[in-house]
N, C-alpha and C. Protein backbone atom coordinates (compact mmCIF):
# COMPACT_ATOMS: atom_id res chain seq x y z
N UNK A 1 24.61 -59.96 -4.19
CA UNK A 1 24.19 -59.51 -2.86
C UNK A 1 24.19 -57.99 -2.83
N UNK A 2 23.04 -57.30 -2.34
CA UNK A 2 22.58 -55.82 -2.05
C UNK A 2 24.20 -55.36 -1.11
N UNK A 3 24.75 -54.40 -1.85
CA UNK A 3 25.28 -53.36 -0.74
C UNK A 3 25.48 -52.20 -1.02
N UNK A 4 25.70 -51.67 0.48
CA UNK A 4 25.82 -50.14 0.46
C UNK A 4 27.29 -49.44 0.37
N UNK A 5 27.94 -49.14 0.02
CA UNK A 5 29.36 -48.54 -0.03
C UNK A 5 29.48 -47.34 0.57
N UNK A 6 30.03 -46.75 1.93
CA UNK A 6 30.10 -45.29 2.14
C UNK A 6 31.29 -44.83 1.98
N UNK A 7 30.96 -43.72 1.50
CA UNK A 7 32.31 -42.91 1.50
C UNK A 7 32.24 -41.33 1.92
N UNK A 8 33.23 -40.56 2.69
CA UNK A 8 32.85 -39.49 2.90
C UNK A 8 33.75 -39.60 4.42
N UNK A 9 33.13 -38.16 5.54
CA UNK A 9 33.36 -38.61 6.84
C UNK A 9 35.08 -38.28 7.40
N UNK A 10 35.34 -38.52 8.45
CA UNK A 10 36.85 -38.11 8.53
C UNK A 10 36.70 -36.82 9.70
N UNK A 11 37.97 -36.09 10.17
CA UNK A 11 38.19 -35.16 11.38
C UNK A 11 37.73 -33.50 10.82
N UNK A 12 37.08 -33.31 10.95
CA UNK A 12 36.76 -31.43 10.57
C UNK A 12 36.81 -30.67 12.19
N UNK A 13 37.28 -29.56 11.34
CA UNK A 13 36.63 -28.50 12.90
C UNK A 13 35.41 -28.09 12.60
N UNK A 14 34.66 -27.49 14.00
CA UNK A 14 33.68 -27.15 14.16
C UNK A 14 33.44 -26.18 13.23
N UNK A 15 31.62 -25.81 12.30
CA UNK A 15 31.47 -25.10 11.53
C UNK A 15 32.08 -25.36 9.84
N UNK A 16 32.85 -26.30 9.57
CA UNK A 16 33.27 -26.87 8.69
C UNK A 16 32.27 -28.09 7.90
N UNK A 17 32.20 -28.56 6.76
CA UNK A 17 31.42 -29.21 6.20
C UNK A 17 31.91 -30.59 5.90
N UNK A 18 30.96 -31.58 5.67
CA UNK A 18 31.59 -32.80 5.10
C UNK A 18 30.39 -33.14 4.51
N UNK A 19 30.38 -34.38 3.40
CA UNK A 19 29.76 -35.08 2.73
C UNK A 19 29.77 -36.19 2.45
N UNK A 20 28.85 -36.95 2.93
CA UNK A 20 28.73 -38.56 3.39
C UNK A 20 28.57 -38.83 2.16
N UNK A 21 28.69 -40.21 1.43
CA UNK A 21 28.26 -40.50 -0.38
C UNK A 21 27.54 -42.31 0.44
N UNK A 22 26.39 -42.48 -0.21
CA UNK A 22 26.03 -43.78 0.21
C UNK A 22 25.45 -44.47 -1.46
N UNK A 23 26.78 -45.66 -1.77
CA UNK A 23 26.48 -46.04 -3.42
C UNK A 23 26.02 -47.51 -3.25
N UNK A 24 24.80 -47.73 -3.17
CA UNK A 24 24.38 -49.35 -3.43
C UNK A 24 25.10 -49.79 -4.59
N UNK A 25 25.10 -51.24 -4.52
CA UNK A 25 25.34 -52.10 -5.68
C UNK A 25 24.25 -52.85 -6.28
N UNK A 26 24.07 -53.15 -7.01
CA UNK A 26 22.64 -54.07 -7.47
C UNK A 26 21.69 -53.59 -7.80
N UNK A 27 21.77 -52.22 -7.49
CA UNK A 27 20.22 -51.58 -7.80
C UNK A 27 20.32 -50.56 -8.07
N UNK A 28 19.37 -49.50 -8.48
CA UNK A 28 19.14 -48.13 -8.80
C UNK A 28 18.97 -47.46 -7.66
N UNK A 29 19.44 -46.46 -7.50
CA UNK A 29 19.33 -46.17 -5.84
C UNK A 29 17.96 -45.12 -5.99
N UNK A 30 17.66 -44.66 -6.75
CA UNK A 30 16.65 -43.35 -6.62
C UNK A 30 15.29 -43.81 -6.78
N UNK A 31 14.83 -44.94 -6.95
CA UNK A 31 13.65 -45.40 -6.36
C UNK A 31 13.36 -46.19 -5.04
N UNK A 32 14.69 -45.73 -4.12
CA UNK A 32 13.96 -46.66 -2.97
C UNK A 32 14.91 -45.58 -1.54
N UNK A 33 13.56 -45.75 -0.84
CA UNK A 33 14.30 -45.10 0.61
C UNK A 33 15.44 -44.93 0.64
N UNK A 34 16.40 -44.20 1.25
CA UNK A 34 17.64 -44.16 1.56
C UNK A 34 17.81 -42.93 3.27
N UNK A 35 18.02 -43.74 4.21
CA UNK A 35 18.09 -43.14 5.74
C UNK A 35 19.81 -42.93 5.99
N UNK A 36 20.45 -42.12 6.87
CA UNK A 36 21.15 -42.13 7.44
C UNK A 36 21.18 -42.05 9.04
N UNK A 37 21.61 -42.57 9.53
CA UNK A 37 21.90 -42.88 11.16
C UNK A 37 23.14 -42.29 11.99
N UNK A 38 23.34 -42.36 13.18
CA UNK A 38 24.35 -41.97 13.53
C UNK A 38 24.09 -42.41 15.06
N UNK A 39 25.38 -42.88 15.12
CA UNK A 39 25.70 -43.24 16.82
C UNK A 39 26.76 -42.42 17.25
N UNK A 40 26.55 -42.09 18.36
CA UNK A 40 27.89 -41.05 19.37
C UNK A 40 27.90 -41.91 20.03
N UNK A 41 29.47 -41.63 20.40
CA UNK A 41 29.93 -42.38 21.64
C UNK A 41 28.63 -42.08 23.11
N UNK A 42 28.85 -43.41 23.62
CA UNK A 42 28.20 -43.63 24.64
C UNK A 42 26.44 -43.25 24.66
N UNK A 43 26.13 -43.51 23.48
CA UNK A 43 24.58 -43.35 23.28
C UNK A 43 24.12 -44.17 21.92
N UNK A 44 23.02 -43.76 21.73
CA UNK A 44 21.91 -45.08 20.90
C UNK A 44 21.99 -44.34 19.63
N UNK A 45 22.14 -45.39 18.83
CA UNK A 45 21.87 -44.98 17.29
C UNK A 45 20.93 -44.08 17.26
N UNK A 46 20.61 -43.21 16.19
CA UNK A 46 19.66 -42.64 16.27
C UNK A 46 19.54 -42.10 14.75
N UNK A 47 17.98 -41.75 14.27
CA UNK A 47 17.90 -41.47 12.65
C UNK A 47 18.50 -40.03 12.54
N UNK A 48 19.06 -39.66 11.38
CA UNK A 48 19.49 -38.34 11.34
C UNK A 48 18.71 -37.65 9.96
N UNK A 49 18.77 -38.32 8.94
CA UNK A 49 17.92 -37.90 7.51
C UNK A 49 17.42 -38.94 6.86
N UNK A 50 16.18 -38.87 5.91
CA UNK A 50 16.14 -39.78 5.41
C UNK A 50 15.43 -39.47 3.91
N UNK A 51 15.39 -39.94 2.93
CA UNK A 51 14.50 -39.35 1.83
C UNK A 51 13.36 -40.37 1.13
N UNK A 52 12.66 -40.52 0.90
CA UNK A 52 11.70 -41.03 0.22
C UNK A 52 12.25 -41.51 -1.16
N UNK A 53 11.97 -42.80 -1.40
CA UNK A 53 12.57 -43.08 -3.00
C UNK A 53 11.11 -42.61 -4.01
N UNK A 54 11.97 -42.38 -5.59
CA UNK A 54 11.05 -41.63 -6.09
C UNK A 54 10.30 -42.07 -7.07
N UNK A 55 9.10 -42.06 -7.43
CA UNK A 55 8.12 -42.83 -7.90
C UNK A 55 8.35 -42.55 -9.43
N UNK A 56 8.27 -43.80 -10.41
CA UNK A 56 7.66 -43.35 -11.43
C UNK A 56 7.43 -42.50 -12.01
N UNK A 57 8.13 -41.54 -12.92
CA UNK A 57 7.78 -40.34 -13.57
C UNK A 57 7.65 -39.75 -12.58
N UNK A 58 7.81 -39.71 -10.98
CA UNK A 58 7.65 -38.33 -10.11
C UNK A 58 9.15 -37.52 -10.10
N UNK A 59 8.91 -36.60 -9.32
CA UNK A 59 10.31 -36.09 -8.47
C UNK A 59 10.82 -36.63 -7.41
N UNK A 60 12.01 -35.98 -7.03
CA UNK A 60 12.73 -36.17 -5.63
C UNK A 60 11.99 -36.85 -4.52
N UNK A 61 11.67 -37.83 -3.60
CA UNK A 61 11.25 -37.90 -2.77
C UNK A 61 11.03 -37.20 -1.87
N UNK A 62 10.47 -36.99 -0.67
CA UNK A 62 10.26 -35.96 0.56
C UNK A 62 11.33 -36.67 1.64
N UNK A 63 11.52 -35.58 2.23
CA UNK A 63 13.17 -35.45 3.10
C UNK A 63 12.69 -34.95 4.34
N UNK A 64 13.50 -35.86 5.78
CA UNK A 64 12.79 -35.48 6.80
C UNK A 64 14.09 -35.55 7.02
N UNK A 65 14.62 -34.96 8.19
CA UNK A 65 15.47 -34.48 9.30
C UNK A 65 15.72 -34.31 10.70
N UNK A 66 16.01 -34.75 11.65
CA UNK A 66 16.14 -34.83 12.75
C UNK A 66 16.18 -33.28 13.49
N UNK A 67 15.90 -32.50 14.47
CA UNK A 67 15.31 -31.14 14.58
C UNK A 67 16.64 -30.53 14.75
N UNK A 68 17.64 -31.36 15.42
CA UNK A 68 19.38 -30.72 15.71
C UNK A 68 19.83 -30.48 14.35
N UNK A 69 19.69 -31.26 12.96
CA UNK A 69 20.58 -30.74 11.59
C UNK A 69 19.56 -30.13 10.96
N UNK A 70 18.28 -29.72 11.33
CA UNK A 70 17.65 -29.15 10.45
C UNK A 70 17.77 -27.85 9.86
N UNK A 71 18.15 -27.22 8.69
CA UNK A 71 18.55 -26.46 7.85
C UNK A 71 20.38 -26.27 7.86
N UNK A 72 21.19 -27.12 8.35
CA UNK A 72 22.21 -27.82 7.89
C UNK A 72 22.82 -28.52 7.27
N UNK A 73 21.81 -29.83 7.12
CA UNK A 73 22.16 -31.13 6.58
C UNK A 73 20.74 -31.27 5.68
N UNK A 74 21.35 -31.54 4.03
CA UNK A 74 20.61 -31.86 2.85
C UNK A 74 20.91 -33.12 2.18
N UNK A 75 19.60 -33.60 1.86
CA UNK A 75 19.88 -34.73 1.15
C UNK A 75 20.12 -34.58 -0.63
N UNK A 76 21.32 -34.93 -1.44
CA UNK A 76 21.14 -35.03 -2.76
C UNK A 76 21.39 -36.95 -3.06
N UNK A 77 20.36 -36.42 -4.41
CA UNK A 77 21.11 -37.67 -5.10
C UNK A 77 21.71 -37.26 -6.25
N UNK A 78 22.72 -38.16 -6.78
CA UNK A 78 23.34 -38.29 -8.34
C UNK A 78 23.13 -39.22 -8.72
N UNK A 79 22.32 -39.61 -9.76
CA UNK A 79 21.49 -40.52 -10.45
C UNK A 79 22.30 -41.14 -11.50
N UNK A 80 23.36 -40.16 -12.04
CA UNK A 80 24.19 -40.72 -13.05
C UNK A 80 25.67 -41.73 -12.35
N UNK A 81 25.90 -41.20 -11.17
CA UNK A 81 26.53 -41.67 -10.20
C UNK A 81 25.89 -43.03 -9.05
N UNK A 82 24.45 -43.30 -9.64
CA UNK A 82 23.93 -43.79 -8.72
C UNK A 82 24.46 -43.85 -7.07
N UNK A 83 24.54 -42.43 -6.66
CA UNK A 83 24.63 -42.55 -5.01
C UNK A 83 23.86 -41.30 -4.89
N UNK A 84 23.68 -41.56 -3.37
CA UNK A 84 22.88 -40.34 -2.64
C UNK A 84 23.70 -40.03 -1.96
N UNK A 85 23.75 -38.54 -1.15
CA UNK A 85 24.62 -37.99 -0.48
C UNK A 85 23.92 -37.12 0.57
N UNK A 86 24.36 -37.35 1.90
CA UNK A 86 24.23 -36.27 2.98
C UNK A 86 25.22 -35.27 2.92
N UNK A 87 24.68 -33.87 2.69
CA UNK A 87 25.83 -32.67 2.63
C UNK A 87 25.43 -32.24 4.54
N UNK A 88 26.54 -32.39 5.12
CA UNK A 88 26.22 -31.86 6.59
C UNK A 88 27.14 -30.61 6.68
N UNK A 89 26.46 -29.39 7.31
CA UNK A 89 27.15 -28.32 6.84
C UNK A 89 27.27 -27.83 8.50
N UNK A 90 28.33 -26.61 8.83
CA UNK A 90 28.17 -26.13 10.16
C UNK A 90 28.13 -27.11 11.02
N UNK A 91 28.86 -27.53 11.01
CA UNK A 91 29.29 -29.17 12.56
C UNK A 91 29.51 -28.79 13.32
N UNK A 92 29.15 -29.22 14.34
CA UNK A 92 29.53 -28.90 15.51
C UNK A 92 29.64 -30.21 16.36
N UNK A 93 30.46 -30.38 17.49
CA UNK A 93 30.62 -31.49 18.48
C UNK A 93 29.83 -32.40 18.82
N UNK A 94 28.47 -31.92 18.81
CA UNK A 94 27.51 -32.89 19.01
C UNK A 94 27.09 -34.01 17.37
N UNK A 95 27.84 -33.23 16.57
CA UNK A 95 27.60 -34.31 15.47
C UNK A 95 28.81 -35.57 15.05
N UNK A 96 29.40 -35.96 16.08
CA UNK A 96 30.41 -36.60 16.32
C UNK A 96 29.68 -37.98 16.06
N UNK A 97 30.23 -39.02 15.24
CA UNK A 97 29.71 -40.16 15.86
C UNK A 97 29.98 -41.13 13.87
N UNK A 98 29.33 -42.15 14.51
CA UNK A 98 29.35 -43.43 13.05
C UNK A 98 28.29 -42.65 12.79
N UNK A 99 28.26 -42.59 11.15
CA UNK A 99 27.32 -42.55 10.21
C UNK A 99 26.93 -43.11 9.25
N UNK A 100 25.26 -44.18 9.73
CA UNK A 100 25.34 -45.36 8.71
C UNK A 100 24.30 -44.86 7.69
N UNK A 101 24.36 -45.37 6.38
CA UNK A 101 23.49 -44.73 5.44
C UNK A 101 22.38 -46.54 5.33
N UNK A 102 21.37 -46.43 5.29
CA UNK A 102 20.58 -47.59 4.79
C UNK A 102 19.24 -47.31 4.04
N UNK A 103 19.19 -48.68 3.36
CA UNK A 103 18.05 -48.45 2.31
C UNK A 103 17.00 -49.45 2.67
N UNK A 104 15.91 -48.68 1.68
CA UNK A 104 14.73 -49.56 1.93
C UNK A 104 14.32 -50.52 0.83
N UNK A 105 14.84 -51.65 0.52
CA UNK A 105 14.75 -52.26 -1.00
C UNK A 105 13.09 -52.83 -1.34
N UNK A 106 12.63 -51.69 -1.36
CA UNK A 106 11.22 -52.16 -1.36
C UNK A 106 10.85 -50.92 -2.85
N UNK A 107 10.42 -50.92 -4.16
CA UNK A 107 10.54 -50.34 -5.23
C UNK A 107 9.25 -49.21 -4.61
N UNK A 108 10.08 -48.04 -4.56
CA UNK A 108 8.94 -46.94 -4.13
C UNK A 108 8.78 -46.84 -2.52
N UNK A 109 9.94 -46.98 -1.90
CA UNK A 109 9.91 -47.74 -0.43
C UNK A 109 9.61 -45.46 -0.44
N UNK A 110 8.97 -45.49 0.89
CA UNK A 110 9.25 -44.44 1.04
C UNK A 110 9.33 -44.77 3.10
N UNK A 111 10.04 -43.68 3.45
CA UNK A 111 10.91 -43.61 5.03
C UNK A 111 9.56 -43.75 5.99
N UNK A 112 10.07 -43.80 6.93
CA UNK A 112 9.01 -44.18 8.42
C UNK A 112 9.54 -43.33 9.33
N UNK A 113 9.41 -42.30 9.38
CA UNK A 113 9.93 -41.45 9.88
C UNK A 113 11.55 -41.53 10.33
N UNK A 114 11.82 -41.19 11.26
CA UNK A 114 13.43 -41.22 11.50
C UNK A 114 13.98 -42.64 11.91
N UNK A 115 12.62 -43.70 12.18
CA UNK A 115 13.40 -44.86 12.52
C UNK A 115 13.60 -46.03 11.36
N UNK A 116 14.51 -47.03 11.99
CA UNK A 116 15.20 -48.10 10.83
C UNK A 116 14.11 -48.68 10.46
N UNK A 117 12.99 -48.52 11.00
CA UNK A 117 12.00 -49.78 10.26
C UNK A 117 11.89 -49.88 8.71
N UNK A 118 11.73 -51.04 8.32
CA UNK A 118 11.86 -51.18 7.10
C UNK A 118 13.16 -51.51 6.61
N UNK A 119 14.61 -50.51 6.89
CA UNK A 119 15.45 -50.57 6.34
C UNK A 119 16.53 -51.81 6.51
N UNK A 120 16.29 -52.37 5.22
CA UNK A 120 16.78 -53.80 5.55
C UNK A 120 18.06 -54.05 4.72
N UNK A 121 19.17 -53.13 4.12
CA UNK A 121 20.09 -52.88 3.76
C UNK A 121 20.98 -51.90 4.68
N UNK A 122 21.87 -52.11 4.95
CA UNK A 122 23.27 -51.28 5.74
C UNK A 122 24.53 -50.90 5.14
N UNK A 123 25.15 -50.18 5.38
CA UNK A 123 26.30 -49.81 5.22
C UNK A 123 27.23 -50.34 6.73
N UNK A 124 28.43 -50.15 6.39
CA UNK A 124 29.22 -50.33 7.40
C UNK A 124 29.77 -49.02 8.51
N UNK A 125 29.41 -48.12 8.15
CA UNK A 125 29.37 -47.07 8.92
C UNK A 125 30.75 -46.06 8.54
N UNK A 126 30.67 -45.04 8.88
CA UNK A 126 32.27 -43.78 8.59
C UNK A 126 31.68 -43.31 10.03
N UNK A 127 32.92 -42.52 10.43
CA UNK A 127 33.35 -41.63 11.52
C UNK A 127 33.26 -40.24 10.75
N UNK A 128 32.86 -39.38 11.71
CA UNK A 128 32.92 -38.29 11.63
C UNK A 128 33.27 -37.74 12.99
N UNK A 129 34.55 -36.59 13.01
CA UNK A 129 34.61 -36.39 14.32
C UNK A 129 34.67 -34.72 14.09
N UNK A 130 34.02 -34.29 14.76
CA UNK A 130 34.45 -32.86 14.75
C UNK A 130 34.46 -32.25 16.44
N UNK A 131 36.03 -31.57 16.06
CA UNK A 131 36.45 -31.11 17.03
C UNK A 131 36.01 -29.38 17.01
N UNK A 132 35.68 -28.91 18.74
CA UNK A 132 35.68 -27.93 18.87
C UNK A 132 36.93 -26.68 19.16
């Protein structure tokens, strides 16, 4: 059975960094979508990054971002590690919330913009809380 393993996440202060790790099982992670999500208290999930899985003899997939972490939050992968990782840098309060990482198990899946469509693998979610 497909899963996602997260690790990462935990209490920072504001302006401080953390790094989400999202490691499937069963599969190669760098040919297929990989999104992260995030819910705050008292509001709707919502997409936060996501990257394109990568084709055949190509490169890196293309990486989209939600307009609040944009030039904060980067997507890597480690290929030898098979996981991908959100580096979220400069936090601030509003980035409080579960952070779920999911994939698209479709070979060459590439993202739909910031929403889950498609993504038919989950993680169980981490906390991230950052205090001001």
């Amino acid at each position: 059975q497909m899963q996602l393993v997260e690790s990462g996440g935990g209490l920072v202060q504001a302006g401080e960094s953390v790094t989400l790790g999202c490691a499937p099982s069963g599969y190669t992670q760098e040919y297929y979508a990989i999104g992260w999500f995030r819910q705050a208290p008292g509001k709707e999930r919502e997409g936060v990054a996501c990257q394109n899985g990568r084709r055949l003899g190509g490169s890196d997939g293309a990486t989209y971002f939600v307009d609040s972490v944009k030039g904060r939050f980067t997507i890597a992968r480690d290929n030898a590690k098979n996981t991908a990782y959100l580096q979220m840098n400069n936090l601030n309060a509003e980035d409080t919330g579960v952070y779920y990482c999911a994939a698209n198990l479709n070979f060459g899946s590439t993202c739909r913009g910031l929403t889950d469509a498609g993504m038919d693998t989950w993680g169980k979610g981490v906390l991230v809380t950052v205090s001001s």
